[in-house]
C-alpha atoms as a PDB file:
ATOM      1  CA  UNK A   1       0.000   0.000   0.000  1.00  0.00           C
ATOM      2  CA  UNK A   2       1.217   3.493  -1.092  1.00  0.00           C
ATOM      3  CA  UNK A   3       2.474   5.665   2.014  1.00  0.00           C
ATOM      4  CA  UNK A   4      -0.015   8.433   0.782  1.00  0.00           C
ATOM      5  CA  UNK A   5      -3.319   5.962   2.078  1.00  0.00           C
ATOM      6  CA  UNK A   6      -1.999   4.764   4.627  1.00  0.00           C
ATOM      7  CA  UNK A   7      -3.462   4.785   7.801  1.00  0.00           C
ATOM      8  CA  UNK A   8      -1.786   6.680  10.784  1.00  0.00           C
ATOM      9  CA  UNK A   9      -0.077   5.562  13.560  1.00  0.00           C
ATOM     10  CA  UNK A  10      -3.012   7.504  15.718  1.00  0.00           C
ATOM     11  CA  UNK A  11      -5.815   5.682  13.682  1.00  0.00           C
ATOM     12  CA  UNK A  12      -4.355   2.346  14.255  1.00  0.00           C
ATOM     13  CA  UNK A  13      -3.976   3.876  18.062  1.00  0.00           C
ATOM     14  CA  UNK A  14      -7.498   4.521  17.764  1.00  0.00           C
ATOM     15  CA  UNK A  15      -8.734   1.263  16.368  1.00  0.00           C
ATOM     16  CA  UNK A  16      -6.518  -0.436  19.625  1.00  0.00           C
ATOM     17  CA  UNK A  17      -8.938   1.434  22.217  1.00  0.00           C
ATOM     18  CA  UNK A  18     -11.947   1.328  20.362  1.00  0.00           C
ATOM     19  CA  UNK A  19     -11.228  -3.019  20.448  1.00  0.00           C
ATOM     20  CA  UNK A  20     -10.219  -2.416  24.218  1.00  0.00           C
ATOM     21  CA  UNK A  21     -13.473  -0.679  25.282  1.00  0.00           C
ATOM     22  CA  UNK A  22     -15.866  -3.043  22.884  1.00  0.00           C
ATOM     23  CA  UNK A  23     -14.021  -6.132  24.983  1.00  0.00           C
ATOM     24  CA  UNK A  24     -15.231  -4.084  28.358  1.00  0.00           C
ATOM     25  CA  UNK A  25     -18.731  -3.867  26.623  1.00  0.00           C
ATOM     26  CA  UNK A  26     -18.859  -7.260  25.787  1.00  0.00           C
ATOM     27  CA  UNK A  27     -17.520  -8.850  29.299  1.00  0.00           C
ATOM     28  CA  UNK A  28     -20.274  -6.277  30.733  1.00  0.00           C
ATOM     29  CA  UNK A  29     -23.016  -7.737  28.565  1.00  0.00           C
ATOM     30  CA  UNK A  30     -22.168 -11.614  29.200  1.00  0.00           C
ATOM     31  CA  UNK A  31     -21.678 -10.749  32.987  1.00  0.00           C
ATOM     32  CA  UNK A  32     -25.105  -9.368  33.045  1.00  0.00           C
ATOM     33  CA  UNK A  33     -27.182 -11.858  30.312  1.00  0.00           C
ATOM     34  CA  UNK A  34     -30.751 -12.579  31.128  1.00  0.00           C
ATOM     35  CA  UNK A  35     -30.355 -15.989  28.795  1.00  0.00           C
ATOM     36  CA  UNK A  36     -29.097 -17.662  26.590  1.00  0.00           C
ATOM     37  CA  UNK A  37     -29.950 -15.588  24.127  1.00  0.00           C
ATOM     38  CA  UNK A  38     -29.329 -12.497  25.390  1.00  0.00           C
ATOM     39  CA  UNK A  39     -29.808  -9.666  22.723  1.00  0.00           C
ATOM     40  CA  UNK A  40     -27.412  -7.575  24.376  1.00  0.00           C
ATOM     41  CA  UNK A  41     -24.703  -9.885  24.534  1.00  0.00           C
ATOM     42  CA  UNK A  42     -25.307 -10.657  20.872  1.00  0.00           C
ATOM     43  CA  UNK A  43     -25.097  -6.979  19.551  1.00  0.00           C
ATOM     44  CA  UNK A  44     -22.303  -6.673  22.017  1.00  0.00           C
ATOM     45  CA  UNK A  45     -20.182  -9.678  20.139  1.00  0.00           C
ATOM     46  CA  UNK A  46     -21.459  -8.336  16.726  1.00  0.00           C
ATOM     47  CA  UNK A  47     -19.455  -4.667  18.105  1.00  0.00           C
ATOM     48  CA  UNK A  48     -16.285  -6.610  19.059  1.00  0.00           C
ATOM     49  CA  UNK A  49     -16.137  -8.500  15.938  1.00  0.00           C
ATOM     50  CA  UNK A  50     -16.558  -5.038  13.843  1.00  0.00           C
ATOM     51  CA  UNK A  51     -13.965  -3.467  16.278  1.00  0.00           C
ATOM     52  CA  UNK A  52     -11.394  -5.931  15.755  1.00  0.00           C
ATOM     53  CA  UNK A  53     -12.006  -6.803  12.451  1.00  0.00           C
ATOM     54  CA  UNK A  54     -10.897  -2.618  11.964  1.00  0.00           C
ATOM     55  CA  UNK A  55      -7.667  -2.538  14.134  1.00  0.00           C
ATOM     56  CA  UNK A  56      -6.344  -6.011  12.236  1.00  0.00           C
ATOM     57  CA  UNK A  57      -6.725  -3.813   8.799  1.00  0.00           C
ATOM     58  CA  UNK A  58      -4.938  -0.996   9.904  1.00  0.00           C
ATOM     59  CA  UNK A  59      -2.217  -2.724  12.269  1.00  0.00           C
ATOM     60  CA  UNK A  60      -1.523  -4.638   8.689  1.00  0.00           C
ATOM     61  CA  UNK A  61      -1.782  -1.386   5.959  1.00  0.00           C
ATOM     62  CA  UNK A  62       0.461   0.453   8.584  1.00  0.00           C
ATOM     63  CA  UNK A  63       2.966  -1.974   9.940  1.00  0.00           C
ATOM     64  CA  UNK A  64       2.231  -4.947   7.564  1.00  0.00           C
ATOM     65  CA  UNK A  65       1.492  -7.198  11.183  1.00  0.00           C
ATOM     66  CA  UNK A  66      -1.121  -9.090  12.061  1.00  0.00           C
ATOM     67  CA  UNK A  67      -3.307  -9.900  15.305  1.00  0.00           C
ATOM     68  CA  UNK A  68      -2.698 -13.251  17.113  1.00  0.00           C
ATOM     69  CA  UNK A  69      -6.293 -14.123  17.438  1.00  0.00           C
ATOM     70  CA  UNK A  70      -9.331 -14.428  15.003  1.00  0.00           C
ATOM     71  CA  UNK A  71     -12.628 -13.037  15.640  1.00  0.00           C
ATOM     72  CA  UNK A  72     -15.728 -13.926  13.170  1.00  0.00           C
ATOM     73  CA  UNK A  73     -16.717 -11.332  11.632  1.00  0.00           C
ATOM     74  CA  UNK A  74     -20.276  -9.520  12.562  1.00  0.00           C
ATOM     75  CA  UNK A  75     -21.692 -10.637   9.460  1.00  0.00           C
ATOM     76  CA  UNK A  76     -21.265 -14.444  10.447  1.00  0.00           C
ATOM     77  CA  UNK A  77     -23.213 -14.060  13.334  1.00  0.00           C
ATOM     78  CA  UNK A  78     -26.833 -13.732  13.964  1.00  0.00           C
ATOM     79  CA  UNK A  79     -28.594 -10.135  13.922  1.00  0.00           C
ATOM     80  CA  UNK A  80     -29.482  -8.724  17.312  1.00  0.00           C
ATOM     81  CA  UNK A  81     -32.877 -10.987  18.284  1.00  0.00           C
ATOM     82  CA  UNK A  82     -35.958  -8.083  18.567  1.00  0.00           C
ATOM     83  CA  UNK A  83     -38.463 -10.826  18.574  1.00  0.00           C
ATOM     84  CA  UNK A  84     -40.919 -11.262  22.085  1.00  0.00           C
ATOM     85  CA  UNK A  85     -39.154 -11.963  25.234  1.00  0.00           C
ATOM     86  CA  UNK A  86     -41.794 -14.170  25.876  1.00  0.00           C
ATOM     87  CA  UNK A  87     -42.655 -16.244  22.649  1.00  0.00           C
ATOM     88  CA  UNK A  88     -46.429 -17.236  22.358  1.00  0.00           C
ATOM     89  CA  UNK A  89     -45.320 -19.515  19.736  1.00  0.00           C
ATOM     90  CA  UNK A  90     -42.313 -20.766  17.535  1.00  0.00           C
ATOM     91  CA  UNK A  91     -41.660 -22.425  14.251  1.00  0.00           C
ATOM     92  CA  UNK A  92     -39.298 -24.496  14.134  1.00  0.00           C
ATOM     93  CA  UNK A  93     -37.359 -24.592   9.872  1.00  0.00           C
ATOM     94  CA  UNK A  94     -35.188 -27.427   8.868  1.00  0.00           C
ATOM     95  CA  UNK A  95     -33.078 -27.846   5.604  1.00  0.00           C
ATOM     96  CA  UNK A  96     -31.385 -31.573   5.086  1.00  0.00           C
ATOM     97  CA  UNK A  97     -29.548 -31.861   1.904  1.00  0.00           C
ATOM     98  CA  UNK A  98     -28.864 -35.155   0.581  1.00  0.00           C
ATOM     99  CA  UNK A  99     -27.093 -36.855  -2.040  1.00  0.00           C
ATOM    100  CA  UNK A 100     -28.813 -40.604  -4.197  1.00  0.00           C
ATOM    101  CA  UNK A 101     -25.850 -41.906  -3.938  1.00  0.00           C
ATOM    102  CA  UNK A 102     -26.967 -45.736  -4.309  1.00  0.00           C
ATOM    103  CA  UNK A 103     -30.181 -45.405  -6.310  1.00  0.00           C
ATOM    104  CA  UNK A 104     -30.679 -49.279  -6.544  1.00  0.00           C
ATOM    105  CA  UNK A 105     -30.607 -49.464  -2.805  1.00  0.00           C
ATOM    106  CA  UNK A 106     -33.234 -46.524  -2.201  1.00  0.00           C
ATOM    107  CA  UNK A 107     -35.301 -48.225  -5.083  1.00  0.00           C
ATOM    108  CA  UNK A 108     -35.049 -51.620  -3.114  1.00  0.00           C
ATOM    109  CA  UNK A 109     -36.147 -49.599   0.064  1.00  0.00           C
ATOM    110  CA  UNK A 110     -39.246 -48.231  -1.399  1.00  0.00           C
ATOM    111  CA  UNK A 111     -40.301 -51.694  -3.074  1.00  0.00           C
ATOM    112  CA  UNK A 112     -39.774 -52.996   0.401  1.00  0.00           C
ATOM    113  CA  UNK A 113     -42.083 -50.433   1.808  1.00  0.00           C
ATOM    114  CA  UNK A 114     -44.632 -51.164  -0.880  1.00  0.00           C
ATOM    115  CA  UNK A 115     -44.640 -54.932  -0.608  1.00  0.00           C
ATOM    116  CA  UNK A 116     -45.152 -54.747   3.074  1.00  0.00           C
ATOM    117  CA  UNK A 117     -48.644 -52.713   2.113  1.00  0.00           C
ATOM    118  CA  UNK A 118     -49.791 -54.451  -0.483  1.00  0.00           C
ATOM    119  CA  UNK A 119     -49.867 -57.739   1.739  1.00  0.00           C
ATOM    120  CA  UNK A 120     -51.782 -55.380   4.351  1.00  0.00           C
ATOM    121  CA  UNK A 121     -54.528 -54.890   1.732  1.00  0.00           C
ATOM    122  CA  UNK A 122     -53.355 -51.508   0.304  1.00  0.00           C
ATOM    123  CA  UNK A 123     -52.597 -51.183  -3.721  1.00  0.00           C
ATOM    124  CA  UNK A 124     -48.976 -51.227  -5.002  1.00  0.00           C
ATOM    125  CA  UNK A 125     -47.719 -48.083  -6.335  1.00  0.00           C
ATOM    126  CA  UNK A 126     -45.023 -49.513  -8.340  1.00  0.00           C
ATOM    127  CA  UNK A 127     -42.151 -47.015  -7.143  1.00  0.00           C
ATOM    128  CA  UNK A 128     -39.701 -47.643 -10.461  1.00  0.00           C
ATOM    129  CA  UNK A 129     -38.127 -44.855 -10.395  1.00  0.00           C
ATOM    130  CA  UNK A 130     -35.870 -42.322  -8.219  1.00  0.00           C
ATOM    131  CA  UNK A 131     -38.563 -39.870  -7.599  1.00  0.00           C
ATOM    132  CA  UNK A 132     -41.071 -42.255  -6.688  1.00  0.00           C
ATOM    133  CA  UNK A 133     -38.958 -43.769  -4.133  1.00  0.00           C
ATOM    134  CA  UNK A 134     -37.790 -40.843  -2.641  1.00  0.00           C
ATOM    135  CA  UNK A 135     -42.007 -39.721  -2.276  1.00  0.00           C
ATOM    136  CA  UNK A 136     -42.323 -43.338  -1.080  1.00  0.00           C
ATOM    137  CA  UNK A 137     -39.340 -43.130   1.198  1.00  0.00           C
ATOM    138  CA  UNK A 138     -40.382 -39.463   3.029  1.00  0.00           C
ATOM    139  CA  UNK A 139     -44.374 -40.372   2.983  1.00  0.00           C
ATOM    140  CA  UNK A 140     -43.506 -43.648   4.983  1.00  0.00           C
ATOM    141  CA  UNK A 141     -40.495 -42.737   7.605  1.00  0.00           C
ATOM    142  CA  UNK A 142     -40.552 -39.271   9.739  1.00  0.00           C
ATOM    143  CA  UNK A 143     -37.252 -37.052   7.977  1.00  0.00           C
ATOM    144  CA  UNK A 144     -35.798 -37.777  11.604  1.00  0.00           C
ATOM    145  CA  UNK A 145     -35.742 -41.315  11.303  1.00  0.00           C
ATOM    146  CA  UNK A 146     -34.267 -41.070   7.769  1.00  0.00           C
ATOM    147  CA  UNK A 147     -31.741 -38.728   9.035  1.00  0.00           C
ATOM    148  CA  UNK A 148     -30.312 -41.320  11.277  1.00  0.00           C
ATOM    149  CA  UNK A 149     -30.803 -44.324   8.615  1.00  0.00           C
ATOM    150  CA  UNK A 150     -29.596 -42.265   5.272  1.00  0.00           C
ATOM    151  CA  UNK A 151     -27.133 -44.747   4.282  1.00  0.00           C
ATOM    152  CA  UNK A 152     -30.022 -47.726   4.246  1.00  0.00           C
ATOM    153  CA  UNK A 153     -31.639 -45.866   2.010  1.00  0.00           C
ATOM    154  CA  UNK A 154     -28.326 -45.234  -0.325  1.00  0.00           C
ATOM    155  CA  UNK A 155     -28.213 -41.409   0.517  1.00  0.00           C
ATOM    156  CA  UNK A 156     -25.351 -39.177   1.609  1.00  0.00           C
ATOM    157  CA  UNK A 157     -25.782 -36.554   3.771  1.00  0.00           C
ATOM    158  CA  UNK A 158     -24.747 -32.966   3.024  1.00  0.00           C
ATOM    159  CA  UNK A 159     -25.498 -29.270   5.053  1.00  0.00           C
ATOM    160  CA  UNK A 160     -28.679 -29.359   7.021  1.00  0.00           C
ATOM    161  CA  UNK A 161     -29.834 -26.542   9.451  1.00  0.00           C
ATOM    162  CA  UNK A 162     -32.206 -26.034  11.773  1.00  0.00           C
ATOM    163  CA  UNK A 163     -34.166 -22.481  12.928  1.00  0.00           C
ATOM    164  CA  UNK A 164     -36.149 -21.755  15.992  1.00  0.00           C
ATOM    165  CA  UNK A 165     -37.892 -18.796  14.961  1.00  0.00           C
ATOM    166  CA  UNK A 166     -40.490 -16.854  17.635  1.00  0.00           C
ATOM    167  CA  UNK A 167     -43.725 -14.875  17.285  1.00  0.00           C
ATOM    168  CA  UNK A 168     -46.359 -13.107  19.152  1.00  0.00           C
ATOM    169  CA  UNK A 169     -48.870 -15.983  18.235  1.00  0.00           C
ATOM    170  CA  UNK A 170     -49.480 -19.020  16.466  1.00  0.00           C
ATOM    171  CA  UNK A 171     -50.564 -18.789  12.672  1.00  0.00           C
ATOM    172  CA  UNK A 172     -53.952 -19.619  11.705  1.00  0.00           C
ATOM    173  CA  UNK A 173     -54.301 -23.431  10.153  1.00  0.00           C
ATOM    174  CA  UNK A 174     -53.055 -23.301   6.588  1.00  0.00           C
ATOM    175  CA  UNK A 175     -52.006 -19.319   6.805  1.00  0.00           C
ATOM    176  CA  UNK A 176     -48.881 -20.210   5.072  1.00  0.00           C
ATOM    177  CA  UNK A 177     -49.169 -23.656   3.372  1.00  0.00           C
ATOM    178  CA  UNK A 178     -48.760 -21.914  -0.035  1.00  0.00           C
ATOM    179  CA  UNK A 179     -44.632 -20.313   0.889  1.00  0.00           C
ATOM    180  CA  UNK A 180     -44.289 -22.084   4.261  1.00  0.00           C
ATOM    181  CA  UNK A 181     -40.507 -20.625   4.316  1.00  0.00           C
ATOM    182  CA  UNK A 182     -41.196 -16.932   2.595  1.00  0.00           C
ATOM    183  CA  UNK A 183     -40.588 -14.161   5.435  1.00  0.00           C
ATOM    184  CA  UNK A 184     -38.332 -15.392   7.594  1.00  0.00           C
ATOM    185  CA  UNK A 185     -36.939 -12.959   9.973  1.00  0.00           C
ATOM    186  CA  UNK A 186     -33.458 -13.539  11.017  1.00  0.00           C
ATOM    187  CA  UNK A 187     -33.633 -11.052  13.735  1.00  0.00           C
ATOM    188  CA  UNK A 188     -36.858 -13.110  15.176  1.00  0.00           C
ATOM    189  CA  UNK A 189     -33.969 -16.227  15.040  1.00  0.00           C
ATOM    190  CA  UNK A 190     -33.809 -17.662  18.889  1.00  0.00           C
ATOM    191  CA  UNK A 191     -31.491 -19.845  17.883  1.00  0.00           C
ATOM    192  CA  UNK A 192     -29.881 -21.707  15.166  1.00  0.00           C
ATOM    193  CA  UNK A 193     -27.850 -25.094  14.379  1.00  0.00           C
ATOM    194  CA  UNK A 194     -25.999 -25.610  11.257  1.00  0.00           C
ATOM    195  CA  UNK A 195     -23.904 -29.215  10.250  1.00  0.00           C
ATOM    196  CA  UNK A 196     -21.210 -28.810   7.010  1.00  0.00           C
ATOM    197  CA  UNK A 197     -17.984 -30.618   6.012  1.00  0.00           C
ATOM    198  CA  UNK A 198     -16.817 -27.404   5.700  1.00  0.00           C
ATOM    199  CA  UNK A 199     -16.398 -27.058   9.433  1.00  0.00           C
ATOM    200  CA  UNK A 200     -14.447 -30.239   9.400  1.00  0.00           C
ATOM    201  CA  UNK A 201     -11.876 -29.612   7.132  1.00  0.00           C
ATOM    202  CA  UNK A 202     -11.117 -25.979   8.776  1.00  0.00           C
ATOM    203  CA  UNK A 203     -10.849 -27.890  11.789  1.00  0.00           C
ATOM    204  CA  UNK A 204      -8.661 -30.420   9.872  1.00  0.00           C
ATOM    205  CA  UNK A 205      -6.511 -27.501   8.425  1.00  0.00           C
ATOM    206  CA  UNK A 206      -6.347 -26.212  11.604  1.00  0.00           C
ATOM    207  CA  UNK A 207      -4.517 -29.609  13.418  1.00  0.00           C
ATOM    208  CA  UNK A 208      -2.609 -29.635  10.430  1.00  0.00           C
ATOM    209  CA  UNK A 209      -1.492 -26.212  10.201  1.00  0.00           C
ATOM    210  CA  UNK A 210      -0.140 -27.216  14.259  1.00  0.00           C
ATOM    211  CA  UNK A 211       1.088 -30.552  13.379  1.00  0.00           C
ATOM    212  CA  UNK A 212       3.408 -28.995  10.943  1.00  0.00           C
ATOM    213  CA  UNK A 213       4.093 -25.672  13.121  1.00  0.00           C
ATOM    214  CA  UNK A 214       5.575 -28.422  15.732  1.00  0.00           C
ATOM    215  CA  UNK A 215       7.839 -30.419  13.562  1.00  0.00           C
ATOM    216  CA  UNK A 216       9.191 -27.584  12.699  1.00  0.00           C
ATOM    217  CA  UNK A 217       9.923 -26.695  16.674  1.00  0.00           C
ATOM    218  CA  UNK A 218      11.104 -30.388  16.861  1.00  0.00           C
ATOM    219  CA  UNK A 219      13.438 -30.569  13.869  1.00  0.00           C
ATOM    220  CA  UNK A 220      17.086 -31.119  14.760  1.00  0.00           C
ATOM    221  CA  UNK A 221      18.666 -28.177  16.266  1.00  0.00           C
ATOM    222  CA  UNK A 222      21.710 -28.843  13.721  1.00  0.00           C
ATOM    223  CA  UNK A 223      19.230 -28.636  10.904  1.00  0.00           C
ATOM    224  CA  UNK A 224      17.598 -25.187  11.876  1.00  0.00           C
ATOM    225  CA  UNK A 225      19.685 -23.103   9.157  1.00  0.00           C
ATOM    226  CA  UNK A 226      17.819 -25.257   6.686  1.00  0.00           C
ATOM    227  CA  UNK A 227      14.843 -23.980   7.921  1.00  0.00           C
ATOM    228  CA  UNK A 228      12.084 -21.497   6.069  1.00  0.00           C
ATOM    229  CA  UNK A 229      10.410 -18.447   8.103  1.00  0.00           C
ATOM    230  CA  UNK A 230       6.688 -19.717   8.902  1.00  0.00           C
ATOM    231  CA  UNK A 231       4.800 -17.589   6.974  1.00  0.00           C
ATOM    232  CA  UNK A 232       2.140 -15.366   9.200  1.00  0.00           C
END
């Protein structure tokens, strides 16, 4: 960066306090959280994570360093919650992805399912393909129960998420049948739950990044010429 934008040393001064006295806010906040789900603890993280994010910029554009820790940033984390205090009712949103990953398997599932009724009296449906298995498969097992038996049916499991969302009162039967997940309102969120490979393999690079950070520090003292500057 040229010197003529850089910032100055009394802006990255600046951006130190301003992370010092949003870390007093945000010890304040937890120290005095009603729940959980504190609101104020949440807009009080959101205002660290802003803070921090600011002083890591300009500690870098002015003195090319870096901050030892990590913060996510404010957009990462959940709005401040402005829904009831005390909820009259929730809805609760889930989002499974799968892959068909064995198709012959899920087909064998659903003629399985459809043998077992027809000897009960009810009329075959004749499931022969993919699509009719899968309506098969989710009109006979609750999505919890396939959750926990994916791989029986031949599918893979990919992101799934879960939202508690909160409201004043309960909606009227069939109110929102037609867009059941239109409107959402992420600051109405109480609380959410998200599973991804991707947070395994930044864990992963994580151990590996310190697996490799101490072979370094256990490499042969004789050896340490030979030896490249970790990279920051």
């Amino acid at each position: 960066m040229s010197d003529a934008v850089q910032p100055t040393a009394a802006e990255v001064r600046a951006a130190a306090e301003a992370v010092k006295t949003a870390l007093d806010r945000h010890l304040a906040a937890v120290e005095r959280r009603s729940g959980e789900d504190d609101p104020a603890v949440y807009e009080a993280f959101n205002q660290l994570a802003a803070a921090a994010e600011t002083y890591d910029e300009l500690l870098y554009d002015r003195y090319d360093e870096v901050t030892p820790f990590e913060i996510p940033g404010a957009e990462d984390a959940l709005p401040p919650y402005t829904g009831p205090e005390e909820p009259n009712a929730l809805s609760v949103l889930i989002r499974r992805d799968y892959a068909v990953v064995e198709p012959q398997r899920l087909l064998a599932q659903a003629q399985r399912i459809e043998a077992a009724d027809y000897v009960e009296g009810a009329e075959a449906d004749g499931s022969g393909t993919v699509h009719e298995a899968l309506g098969t498969l989710f009109g006979e097992f609750e999505p919890d129960e396939i959750a926990s038996r994916h791989k029986e049916f031949g599918l893979e499991e990919g992101d799934s998420t879960l939202w508690v969302t909160a409201s004043d009162d309960q909606s009227d039967p069939g109110e929102w049948l037609e867009a059941p997940f239109e409107g959402v309102d992420p600051q109405r969120v109480v609380c959410r739950f998200d599973v991804s490979a991707v947070f395994d393999d930044e864990i992963a690079d994580e151990i590996d990044d310190e697996g490799d950070f101490e072979d370094e520090l256990d490499a042969d003292p004789d050896e340490e010429d030979d030896l490249e500057p970790l990279e920051r």
